[in-house]
Protein backbone atom coordinates (compact mmCIF):
# COMPACT_ATOMS: atom_id res chain seq x y z
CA UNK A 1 131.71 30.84 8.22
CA UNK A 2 128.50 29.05 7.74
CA UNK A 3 128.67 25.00 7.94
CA UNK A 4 125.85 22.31 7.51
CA UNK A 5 126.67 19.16 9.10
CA UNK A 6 125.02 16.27 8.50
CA UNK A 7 124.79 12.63 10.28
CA UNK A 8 122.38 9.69 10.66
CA UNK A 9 123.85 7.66 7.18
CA UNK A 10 124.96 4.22 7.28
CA UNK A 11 124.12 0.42 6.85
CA UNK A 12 120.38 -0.91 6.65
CA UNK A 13 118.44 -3.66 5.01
CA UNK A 14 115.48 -2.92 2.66
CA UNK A 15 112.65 -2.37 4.39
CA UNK A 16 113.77 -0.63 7.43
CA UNK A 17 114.30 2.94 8.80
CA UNK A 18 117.01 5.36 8.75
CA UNK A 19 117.07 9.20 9.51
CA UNK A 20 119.25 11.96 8.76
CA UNK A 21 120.17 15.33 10.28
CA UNK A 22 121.53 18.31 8.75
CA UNK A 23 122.41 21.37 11.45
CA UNK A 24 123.69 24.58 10.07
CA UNK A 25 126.22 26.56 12.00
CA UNK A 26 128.09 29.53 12.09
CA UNK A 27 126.90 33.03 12.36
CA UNK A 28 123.43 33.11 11.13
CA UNK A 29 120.66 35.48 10.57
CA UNK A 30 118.53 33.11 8.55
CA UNK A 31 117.77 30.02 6.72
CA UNK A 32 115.39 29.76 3.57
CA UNK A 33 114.82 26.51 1.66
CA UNK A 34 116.50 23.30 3.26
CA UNK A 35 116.95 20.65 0.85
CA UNK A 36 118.39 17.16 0.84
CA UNK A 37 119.72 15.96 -1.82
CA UNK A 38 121.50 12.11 -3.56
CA UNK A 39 123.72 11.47 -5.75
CA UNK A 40 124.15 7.44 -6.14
CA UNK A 41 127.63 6.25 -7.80
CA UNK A 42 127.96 7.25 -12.01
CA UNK A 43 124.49 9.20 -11.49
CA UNK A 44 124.09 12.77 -11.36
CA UNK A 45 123.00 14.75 -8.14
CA UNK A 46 119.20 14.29 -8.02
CA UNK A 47 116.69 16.56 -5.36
CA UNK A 48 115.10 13.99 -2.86
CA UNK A 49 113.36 16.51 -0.85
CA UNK A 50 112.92 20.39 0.22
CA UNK A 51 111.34 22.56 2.91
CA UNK A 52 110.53 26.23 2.74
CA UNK A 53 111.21 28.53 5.91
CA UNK A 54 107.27 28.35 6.23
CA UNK A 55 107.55 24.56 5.94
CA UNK A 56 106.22 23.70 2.49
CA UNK A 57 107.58 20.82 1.47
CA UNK A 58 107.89 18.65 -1.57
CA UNK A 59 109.35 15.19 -2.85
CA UNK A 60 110.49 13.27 -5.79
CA UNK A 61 108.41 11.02 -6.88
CA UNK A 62 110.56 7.99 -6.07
CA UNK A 63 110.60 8.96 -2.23
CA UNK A 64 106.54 10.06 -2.01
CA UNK A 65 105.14 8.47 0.67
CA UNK A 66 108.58 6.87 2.05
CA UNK A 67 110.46 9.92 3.05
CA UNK A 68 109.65 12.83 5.54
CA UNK A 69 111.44 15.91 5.16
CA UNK A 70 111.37 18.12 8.26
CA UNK A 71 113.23 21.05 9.89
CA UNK A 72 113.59 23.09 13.35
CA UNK A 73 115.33 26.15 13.68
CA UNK A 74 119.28 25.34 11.98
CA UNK A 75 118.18 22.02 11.56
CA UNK A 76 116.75 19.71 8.89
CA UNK A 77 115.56 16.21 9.39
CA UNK A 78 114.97 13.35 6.83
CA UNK A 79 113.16 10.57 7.76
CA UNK A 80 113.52 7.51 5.29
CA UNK A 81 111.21 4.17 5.68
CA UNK A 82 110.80 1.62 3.54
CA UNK A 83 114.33 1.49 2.12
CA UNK A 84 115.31 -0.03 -0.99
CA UNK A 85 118.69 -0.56 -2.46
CA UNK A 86 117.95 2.01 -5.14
CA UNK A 87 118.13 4.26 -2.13
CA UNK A 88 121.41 3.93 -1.54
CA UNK A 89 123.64 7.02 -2.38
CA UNK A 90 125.30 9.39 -0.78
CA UNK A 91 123.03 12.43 0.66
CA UNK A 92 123.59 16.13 0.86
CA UNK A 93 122.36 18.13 2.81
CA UNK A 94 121.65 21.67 1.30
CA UNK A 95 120.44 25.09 2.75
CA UNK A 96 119.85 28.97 1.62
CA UNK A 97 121.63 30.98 4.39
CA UNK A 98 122.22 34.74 5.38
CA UNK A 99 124.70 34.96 7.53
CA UNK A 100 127.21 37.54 8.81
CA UNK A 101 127.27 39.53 4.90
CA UNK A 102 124.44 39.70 5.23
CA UNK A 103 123.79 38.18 1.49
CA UNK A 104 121.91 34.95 0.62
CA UNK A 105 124.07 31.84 -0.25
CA UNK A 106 124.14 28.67 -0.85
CA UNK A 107 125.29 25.64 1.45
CA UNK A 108 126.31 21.96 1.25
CA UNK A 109 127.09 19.84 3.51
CA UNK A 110 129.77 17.18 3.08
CA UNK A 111 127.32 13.96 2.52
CA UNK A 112 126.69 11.01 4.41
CA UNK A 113 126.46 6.99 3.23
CA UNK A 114 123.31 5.59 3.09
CA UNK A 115 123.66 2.32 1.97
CA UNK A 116 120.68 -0.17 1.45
CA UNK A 117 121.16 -3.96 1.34
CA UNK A 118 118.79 -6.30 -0.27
């Protein structure tokens, strides 16, 4: 049974600097694309960012130049500065794994608070 888990959320004034972690666990023979994702309360899910295995990455606009999406081995990294209290939603963390069938699927993790005061 695959698993992402993800921590690093919480409480932080615009302006300053969190970062999340997503690690993926379980029996795994490998990860594709790694994405994080938000979903704010009464909005819809939205993509922040994603990484390729070969470490492509790509952002929404609203994050460009704030957020740094990274990953090593199970793990994926996001990197937020300049926070502003549009930021604040919770984030998933979201991953392409084969595992032990030995089929592609898809992963979530169970989300973490970010939560950006002004």
């Amino acid at each position: 049974q695959v698993q992402l888990v993800e921590s690093g959320g919480g409480l932080v004034q615009a302006g300053g600097s969190l970062g999340l972690s997503c690690t993926a666990s379980g029996i795994i023979f490998g990860i594709g694309a790694m994405a994080w994702y938000r979903q704010a309360p009464g909005k819809q899910r939205e993509l922040v960012a994603t990484t390729t295995s070969g470490g492509r990455t790509n952002y929404a606009d609203s994050v460009k130049g704030r957020f740094t999406i990274s990953r090593d081995k199970n793990t994926a990294y996001l990197q937020m500065n300049s926070l502003k209290p549009e930021d604040t939603a919770v984030y998933y963390c979201n991953a392409d794994v084969v595992s032990s069938t030995l089929t592609r699927d898809n992963y979530w993790g169970q989300g973490t608070q970010v939560t950006v005061s002004s």
